[in-house]
Protein backbone atom coordinates (compact mmCIF):
# COMPACT_ATOMS: atom_id res chain seq x y z
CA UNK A 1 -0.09 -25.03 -7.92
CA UNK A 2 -0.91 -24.35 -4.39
CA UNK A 3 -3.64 -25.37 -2.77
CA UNK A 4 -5.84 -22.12 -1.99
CA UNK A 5 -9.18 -23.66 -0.58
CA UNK A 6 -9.81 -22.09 2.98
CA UNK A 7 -8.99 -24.28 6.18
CA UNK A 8 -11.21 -22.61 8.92
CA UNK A 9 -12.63 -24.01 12.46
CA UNK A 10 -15.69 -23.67 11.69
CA UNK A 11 -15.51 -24.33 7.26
CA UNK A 12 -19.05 -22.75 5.57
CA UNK A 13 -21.16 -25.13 3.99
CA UNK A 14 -20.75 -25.08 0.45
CA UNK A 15 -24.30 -23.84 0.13
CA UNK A 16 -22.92 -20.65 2.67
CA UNK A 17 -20.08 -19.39 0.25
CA UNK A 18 -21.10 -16.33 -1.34
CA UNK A 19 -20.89 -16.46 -5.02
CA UNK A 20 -19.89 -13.19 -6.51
CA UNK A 21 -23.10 -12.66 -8.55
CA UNK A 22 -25.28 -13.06 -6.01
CA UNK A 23 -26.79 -10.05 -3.95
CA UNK A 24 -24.65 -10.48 -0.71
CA UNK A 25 -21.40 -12.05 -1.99
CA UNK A 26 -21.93 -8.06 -4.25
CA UNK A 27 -22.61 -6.68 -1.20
CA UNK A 28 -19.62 -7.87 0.83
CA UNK A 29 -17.49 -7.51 -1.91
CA UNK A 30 -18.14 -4.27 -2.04
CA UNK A 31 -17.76 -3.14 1.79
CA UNK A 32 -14.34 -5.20 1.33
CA UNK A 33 -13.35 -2.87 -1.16
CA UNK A 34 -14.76 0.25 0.38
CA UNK A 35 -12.86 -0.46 3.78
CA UNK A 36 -9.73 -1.22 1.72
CA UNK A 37 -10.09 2.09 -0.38
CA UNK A 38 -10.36 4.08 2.73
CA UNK A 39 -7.25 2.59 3.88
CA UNK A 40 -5.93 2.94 0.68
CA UNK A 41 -7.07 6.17 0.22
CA UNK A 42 -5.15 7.29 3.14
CA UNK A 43 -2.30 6.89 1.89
CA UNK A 44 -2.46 9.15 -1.02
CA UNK A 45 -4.78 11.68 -0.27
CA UNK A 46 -2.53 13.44 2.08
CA UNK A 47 0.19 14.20 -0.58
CA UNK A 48 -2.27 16.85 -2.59
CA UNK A 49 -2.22 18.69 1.39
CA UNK A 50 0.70 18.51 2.57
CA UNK A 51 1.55 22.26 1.38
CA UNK A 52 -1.39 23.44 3.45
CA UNK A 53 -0.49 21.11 6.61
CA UNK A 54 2.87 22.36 6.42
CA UNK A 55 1.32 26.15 6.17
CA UNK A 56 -1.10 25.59 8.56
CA UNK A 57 0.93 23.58 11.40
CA UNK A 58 4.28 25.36 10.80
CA UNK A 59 6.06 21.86 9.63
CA UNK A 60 9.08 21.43 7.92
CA UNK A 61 9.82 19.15 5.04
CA UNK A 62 11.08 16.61 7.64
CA UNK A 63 8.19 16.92 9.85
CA UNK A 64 5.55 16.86 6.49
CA UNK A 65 7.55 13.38 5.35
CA UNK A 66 6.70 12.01 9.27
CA UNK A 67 2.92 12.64 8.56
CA UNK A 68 2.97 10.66 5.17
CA UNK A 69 5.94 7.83 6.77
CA UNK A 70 4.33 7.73 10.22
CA UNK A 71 1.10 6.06 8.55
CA UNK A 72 2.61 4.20 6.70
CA UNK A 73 5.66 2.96 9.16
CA UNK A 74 2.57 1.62 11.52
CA UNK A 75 0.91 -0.17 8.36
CA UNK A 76 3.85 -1.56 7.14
CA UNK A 77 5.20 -2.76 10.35
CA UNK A 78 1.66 -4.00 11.91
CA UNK A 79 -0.25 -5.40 8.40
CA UNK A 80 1.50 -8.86 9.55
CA UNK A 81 0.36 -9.45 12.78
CA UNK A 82 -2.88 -8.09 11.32
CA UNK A 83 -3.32 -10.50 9.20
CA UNK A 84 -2.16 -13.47 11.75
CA UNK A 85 -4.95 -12.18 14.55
CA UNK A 86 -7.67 -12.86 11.50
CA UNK A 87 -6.25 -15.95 10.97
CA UNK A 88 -6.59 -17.21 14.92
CA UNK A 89 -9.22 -14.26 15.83
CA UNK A 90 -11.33 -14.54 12.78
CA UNK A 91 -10.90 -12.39 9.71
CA UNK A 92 -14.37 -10.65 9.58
CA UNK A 93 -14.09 -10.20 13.06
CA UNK A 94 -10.49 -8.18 13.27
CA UNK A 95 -11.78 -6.71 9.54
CA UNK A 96 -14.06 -4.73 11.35
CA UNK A 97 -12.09 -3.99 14.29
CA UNK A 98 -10.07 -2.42 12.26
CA UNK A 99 -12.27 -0.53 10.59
CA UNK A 100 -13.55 0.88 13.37
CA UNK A 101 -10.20 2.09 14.92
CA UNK A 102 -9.13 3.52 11.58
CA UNK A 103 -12.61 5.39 11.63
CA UNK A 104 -11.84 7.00 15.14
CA UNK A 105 -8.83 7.59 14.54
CA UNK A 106 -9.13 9.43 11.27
CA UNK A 107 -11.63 11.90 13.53
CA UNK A 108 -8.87 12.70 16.07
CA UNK A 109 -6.80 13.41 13.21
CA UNK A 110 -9.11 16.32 11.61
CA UNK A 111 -9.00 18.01 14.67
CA UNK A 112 -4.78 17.65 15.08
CA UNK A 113 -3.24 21.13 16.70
CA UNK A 114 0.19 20.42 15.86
CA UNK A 115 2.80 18.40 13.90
CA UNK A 116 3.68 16.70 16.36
CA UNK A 117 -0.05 15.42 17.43
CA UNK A 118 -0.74 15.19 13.46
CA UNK A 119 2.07 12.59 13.55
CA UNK A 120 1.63 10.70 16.02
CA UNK A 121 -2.37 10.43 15.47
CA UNK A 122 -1.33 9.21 12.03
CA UNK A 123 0.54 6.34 13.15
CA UNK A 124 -2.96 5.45 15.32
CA UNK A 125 -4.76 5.38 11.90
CA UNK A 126 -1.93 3.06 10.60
CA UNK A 127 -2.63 0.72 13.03
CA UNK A 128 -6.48 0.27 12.23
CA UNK A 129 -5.32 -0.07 8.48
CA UNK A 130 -2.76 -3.11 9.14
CA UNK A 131 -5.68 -4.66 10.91
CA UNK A 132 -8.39 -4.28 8.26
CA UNK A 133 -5.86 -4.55 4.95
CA UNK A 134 -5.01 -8.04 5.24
CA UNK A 135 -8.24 -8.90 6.37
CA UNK A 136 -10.09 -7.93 2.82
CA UNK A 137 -8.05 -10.44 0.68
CA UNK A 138 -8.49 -13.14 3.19
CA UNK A 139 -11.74 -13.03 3.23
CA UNK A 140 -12.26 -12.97 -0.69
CA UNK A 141 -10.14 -16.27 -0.52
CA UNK A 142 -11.87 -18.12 2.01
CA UNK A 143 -15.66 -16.88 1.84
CA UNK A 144 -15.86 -16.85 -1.85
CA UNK A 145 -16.29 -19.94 -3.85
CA UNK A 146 -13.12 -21.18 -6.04
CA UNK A 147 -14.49 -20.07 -8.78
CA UNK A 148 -15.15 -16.85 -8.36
CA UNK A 149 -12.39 -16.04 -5.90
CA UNK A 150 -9.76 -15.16 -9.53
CA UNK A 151 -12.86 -12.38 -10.29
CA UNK A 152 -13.62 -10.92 -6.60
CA UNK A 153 -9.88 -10.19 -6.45
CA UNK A 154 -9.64 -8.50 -9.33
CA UNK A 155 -12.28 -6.80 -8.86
CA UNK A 156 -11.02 -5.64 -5.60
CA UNK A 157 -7.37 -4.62 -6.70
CA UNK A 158 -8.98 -2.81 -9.79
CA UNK A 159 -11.28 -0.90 -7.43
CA UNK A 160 -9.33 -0.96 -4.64
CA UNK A 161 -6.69 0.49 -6.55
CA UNK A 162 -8.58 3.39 -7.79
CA UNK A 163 -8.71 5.06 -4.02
CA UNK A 164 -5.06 5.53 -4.55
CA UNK A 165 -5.63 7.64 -7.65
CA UNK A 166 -9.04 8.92 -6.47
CA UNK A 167 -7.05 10.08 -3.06
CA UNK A 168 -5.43 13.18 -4.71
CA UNK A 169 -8.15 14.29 -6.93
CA UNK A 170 -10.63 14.46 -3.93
CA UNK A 171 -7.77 15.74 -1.40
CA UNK A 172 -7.51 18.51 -4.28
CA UNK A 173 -10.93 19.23 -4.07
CA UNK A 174 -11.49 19.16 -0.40
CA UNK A 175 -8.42 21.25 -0.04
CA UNK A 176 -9.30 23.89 -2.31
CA UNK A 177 -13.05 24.22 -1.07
CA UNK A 178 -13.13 23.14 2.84
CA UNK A 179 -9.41 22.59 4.71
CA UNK A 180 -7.39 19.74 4.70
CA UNK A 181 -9.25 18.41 8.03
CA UNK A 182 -11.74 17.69 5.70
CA UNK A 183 -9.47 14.46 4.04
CA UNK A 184 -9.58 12.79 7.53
CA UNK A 185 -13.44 13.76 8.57
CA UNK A 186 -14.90 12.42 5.27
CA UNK A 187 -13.80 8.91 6.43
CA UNK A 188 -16.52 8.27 8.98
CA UNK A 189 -19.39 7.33 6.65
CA UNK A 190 -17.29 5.54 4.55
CA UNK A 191 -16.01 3.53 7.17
CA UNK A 192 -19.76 2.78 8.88
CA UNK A 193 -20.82 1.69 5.28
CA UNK A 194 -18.00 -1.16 4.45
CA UNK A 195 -19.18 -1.94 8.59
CA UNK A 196 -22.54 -2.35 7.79
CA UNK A 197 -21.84 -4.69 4.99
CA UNK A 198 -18.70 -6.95 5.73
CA UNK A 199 -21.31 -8.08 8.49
CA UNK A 200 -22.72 -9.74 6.37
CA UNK A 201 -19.52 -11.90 5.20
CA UNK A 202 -19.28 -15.43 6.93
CA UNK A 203 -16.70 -16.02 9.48
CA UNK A 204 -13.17 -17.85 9.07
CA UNK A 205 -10.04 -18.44 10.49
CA UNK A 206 -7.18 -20.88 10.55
CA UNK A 207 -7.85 -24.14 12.70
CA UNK A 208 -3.93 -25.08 12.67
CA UNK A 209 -3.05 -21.38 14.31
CA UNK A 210 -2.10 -22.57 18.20
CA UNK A 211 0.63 -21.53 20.40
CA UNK A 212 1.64 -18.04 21.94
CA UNK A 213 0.96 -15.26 19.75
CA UNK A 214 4.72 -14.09 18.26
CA UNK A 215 5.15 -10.93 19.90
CA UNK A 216 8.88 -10.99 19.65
CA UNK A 217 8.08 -10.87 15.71
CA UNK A 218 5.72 -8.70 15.88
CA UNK A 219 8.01 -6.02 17.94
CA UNK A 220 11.34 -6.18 16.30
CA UNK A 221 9.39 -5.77 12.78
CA UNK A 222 8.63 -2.28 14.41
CA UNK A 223 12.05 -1.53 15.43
CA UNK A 224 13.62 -2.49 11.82
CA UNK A 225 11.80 -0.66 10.23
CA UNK A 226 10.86 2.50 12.56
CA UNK A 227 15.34 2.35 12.60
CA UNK A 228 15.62 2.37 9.00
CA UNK A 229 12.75 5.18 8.17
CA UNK A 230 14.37 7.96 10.70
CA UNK A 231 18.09 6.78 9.59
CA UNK A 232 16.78 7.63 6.20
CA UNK A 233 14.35 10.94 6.92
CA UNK A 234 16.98 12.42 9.46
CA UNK A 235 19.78 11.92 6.82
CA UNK A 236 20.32 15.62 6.05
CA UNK A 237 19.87 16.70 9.74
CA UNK A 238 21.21 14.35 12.17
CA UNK A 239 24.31 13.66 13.55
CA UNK A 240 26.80 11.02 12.19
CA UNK A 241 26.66 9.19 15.11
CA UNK A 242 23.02 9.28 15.70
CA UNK A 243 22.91 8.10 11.81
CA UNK A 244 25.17 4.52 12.65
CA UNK A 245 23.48 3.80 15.83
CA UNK A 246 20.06 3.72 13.78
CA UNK A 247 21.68 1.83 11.17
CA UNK A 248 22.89 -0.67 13.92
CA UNK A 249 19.31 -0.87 15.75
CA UNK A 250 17.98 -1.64 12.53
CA UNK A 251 20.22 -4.38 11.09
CA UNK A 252 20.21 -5.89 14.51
CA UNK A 253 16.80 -6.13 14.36
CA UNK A 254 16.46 -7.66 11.35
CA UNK A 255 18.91 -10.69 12.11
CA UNK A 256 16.85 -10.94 15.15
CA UNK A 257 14.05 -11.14 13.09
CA UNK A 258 15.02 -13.91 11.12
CA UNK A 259 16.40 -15.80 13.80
CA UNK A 260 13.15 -15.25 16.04
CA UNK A 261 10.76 -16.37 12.98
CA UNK A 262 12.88 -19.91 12.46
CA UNK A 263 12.64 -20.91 15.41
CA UNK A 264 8.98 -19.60 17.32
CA UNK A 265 6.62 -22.31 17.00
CA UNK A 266 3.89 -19.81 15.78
CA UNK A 267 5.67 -17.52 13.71
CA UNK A 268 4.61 -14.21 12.26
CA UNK A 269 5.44 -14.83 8.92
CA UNK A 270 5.92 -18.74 8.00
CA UNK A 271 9.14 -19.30 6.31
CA UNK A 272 7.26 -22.09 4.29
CA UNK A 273 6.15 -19.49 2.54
CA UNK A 274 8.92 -18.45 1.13
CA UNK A 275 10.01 -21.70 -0.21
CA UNK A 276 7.54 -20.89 -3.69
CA UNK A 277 10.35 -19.14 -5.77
CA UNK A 278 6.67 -17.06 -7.22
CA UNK A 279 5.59 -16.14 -3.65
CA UNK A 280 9.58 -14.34 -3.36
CA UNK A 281 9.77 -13.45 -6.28
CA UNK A 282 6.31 -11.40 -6.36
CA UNK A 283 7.45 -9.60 -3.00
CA UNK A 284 10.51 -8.88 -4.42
CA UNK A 285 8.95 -6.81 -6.79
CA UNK A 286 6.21 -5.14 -5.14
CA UNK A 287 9.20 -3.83 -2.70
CA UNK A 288 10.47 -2.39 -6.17
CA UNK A 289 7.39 -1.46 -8.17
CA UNK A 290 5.27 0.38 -4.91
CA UNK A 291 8.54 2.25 -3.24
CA UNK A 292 8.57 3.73 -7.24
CA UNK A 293 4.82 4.60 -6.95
CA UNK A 294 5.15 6.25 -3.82
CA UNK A 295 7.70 8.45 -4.95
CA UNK A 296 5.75 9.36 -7.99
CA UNK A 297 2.94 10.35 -6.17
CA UNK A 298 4.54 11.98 -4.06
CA UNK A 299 7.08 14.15 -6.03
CA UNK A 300 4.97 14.64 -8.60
CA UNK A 301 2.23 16.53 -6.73
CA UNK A 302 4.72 18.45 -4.58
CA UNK A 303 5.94 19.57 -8.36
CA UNK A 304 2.93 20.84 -9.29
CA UNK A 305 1.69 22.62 -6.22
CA UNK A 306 5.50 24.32 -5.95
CA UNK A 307 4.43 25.15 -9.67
CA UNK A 308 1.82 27.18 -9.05
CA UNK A 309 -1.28 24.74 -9.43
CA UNK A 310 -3.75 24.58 -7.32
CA UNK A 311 -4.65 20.93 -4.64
CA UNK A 312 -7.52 20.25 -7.17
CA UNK A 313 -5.34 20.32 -10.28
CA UNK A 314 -2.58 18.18 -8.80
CA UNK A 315 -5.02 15.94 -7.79
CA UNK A 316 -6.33 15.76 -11.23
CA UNK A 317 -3.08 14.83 -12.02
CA UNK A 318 -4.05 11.37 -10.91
CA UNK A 319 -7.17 10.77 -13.23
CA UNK A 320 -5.26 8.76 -15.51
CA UNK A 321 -4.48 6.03 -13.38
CA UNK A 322 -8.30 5.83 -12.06
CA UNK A 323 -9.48 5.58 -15.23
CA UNK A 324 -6.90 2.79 -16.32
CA UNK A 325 -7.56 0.39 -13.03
CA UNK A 326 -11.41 0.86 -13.69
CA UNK A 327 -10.72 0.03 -17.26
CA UNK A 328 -7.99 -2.44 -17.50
CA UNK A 329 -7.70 -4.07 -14.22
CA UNK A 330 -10.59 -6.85 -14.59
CA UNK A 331 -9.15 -7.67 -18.08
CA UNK A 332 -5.71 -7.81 -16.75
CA UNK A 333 -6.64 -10.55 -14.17
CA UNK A 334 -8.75 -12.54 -17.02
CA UNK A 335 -5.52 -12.12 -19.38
CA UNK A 336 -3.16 -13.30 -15.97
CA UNK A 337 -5.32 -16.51 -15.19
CA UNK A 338 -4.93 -17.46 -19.07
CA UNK A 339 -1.28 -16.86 -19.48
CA UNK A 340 0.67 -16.94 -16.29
CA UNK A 341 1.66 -14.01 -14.24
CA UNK A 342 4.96 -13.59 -15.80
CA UNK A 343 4.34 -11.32 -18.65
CA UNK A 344 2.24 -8.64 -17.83
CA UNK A 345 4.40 -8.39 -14.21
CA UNK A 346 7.21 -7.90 -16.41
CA UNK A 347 5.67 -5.46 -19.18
CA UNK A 348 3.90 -3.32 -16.58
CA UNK A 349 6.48 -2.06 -14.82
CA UNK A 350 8.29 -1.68 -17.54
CA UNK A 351 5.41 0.54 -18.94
CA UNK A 352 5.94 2.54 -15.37
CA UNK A 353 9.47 3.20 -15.94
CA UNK A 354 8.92 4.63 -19.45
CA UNK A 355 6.03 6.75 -17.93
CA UNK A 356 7.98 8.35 -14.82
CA UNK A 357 10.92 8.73 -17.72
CA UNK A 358 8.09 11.41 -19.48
CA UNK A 359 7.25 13.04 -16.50
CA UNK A 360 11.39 14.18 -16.56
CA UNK A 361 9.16 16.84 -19.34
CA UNK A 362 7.19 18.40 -16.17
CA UNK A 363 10.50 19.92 -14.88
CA UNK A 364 10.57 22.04 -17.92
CA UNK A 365 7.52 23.61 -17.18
CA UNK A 366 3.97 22.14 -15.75
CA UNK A 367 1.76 22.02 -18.32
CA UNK A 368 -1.08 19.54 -19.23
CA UNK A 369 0.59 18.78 -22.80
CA UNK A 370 3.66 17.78 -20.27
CA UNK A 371 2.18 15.85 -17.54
CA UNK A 372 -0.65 13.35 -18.94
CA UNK A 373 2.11 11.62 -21.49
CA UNK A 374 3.84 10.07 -18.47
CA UNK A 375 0.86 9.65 -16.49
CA UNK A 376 -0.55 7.52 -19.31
CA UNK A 377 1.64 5.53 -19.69
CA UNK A 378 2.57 4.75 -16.01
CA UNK A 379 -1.13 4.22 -15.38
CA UNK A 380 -1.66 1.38 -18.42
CA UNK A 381 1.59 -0.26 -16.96
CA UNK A 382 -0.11 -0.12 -13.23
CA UNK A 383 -3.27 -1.36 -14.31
CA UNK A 384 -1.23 -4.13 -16.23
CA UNK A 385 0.06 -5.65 -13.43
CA UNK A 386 -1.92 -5.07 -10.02
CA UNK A 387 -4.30 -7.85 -10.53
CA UNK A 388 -1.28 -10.10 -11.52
CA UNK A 389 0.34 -9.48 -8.93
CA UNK A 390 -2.01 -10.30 -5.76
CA UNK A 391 -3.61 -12.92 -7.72
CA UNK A 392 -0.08 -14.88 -7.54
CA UNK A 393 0.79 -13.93 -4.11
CA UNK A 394 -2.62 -15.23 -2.98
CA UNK A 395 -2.23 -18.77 -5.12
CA UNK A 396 1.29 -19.38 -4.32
CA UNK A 397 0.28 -19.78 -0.58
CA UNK A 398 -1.75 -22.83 0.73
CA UNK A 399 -5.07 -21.85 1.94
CA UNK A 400 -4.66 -21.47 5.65
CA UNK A 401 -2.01 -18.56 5.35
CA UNK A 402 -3.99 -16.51 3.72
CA UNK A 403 -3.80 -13.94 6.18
CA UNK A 404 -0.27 -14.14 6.37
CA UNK A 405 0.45 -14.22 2.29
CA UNK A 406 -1.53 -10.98 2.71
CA UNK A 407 -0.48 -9.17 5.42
CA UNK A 408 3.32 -10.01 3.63
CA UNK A 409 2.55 -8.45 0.69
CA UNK A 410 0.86 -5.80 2.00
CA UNK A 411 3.87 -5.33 4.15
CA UNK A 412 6.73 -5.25 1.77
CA UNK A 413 4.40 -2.97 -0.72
CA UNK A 414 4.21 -0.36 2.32
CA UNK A 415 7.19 -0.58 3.24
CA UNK A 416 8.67 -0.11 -0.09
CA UNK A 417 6.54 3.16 -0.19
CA UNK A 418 7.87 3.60 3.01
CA UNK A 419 11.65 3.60 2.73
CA UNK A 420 11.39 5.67 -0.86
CA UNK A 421 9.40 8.47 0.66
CA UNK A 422 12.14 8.68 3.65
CA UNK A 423 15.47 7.80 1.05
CA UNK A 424 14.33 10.21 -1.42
CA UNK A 425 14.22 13.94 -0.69
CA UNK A 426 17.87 13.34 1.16
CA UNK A 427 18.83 11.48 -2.41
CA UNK A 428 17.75 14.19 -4.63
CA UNK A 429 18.55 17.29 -2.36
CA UNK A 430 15.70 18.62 -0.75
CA UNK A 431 15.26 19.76 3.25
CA UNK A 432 13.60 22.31 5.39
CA UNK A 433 11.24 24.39 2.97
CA UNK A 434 12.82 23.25 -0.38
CA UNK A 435 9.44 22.19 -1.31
CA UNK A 436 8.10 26.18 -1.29
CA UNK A 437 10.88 26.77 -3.55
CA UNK A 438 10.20 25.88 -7.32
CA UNK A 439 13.71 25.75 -8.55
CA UNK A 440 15.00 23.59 -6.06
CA UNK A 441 11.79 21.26 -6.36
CA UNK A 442 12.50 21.12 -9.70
CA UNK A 443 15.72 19.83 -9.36
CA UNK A 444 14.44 16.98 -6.63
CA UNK A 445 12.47 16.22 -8.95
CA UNK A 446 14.41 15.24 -12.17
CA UNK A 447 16.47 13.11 -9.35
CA UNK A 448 13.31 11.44 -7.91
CA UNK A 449 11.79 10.28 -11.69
CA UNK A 450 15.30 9.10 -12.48
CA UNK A 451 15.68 7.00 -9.22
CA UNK A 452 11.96 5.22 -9.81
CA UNK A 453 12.25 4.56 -13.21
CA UNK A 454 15.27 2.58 -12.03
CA UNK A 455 13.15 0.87 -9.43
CA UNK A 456 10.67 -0.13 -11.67
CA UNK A 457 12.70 -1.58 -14.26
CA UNK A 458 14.44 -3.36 -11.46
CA UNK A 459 11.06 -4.83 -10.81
CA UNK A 460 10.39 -5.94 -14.57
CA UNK A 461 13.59 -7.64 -14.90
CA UNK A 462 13.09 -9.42 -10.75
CA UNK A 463 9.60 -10.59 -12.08
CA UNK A 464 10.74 -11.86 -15.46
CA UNK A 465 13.51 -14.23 -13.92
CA UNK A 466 11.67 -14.93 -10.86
CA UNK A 467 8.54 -16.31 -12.66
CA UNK A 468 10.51 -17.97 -15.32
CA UNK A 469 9.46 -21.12 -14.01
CA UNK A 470 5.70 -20.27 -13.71
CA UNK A 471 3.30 -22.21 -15.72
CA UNK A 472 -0.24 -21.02 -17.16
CA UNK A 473 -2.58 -21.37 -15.41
């Protein structure tokens, strides 16, 4: 196994690393959670309003995927270099920074005037999230003492993972009782409270990190990806030529990537990493499993509201999967540390797959009786394996890329949510206003739960060969 002890500049005592029991090492956990959950948060709690953004701003379907992919296109091509400034800068320190951006720029968002600005402001939150995401997990594994570090992080996936399910419910609620400006202003006194106690978290960063910053890196990550997300959103509505010449930017980009990252002496993402068949074969299938999950969330809600419920009851939709993280995700971790990854990152999304199969019944009419089956079961196969899952990413690294394991996971998991919220409406269908109309959302829909019950069992069978050679730990 790895070695996962912190390598900072300026190491804490061992009398200064917070033990999770203890008042602060509670007390920073839990602002590291609460700053993740905004972030987290975020990125669900706009799918229960999109209906009344596109109402409200006069956006198409095209325009409404921008607002949920322009977030997420910033997080997913930023969470890396996010997590290499805390490395060099200090992780508590470019935590916080990032928490306050993400804080300001959630307020210019409530007060938004047009797609267009709506857009664009979102990608300004995504960049505060890339900074602060990584940030949490790093500083769980190199302020927390080794034997508490396997709790803390399942602690904070489990409740970290809840603000994903919470997100809809209380985007429901503030929907249906204030506007949806409301899902972007309620993030300033969360934000000031995970401020007011991260500072309490000692400081750490990576003593080996010299040399230029990797800009190159850092920019052609952008272009890959910003390439592939409007070649995939502008499928149904650009032209054929505008279509290739996105494709080419992007795959150009890529081997540019990879040929930049081999040989900068400081690169963004180390290709040591990569050498731990666990480390690949984890990202592999978070790619898989969390492009699935963001096309459930998002299709699924969209199905309701085009089926008459209202933003409260979609959101309710997502109860089951905050009640099986609070329940199941702790345990999960314990069950991980005992056995070995492999198994329950094979089962659980596995368990997914057969739970977006049973939401196929919500196209045949959205009922209760119809949607918790498949919500169940998705949820215990989500709470099976999120623990898992960063607990293996985090130990397959050596301690001094912390950051960077991080911000790679977290980039591959939003980019997977990423390229599935862009791929899918042009895969099953939908454009323009489809998503007003039921019949044709129904349709979409059956398509969508088809294509990420594929993913996910894609994932299953990626984690059960890739971790074949993984021993208990």
């Amino acid at each position: 196994m790895p070695d996962t002890s912190p390598i900072s500049t300026t190491p804490p005592a061992d009398g200064d690393l917070l033990a999770r029991d203890s008042r602060r090492g509670q007390l920073v956990l839990s602002g590291l959670i609460l700053g993740s959950a905004v972030a987290i948060l975020d990125g669900s709690v706009v799918n229960v309003a999109l209906r009344s953004i596109g109402s409200d701003l006069g956006a198409s379907l095209a325009q409404l995927q921008w607002v949920v992919n322009g977030y997420l296109l910033a997080l997913a091509s930023l969470v890396l270099v996010g997590g290499a400034l805390g490395d060099r800068l200090g992780r508590r320190r470019v935590y916080l920074v990032g928490v306050w951006w993400f804080m300001l720029a959630s307020v210019a968002c409530a007060v938004a005037q047009s797609p267009g600005q709506l857009i664009g402001l979102r990608m300004l939150q995504g960049v505060g999230a890339a900074l602060l995401t990584p940030g949490a997990l790093a500083l769980i594994q190199s302020a927390f003492r080794a034997q508490d570090r396997a709790a803390a992080i399942g602690t904070w996936a489990g409740v970290s993972g809840v603000a994903a399910a919470v997100g809809p419910l209380l985007g429901g609620w503030l929907v249906d009782h204030a506007s949806w400006r409301w899902i972007f202003a309620i993030n300033v006194p969360l934000c000031l409270a995970a401020i007011a106690l991260v500072r309490r978290a000692p400081e750490s960063r990576d003593a080996a990190a010299t040399g230029c910053f990797d800009v190159p890196g850092a920019v052609l990550t952008v272009v890959a990806l910003g390439a592939a997300t409007f070649a995939l959103t502008a499928t149904t509505e650009a032209s054929s030529t505008v279509l290739v010449v996105a494709w080419a930017v992007a795959a150009l980009a890529v081997v540019a990537w990879i040929a930049v990252e081999r040989r900068t002496a400081s690169p963004l993402v180390p290709p040591s990493l990569f050498s731990s068949r666990v480390f690949s074969a984890a990202n592999a299938m978070t790619v898989l499993v969390y492009g699935a999950l963001g096309g459930v969330s998002l299709f699924t809600v969209l199905q309701l509201r085009a089926a008459g419920w209202g933003a409260l009851e979609a959101g309710l939709s997502g109860l089951p999967i905050t009640i099986a993280l609070l329940l199941f995700s702790s345990r999960a971790a314990a069950l991980s540390a005992r056995i070995g990854p492999r198994i329950p990152m094979t089962i659980g999304p596995l368990l997914c797959a057969v739970g977006a199969l049973l939401l196929l019944l919500v196209a045949g009419g959205a009922t209760w009786l119809r949607v918790l089956p498949g919500m169940v079961v998705f949820s215990l196969g989500l709470a099976l394996l999120v623990s898992p899952l960063t607990a293996a990413v985090l130990a397959a690294a050596p301690g001094r890329y912390a950051g960077a394991a991080s911000g790679v996971n977290n980039a591959v998991a939003r980019a997977g949510s990423l390229l599935a919220v862009a791929a899918l409406p042009a895969l099953v269908g939908l454009s323009g206003d489809d998503y007003l109309d039921l019949d044709a959302m129904t349709s979409g829909f059956r398509g969508a739960m088809l294509w990420c019950a594929g993913l996910l069992a894609l994932g299953g069978v990626v984690s059960w060969f890739g971790l074949a050679r993984q021993e208990p730990r």
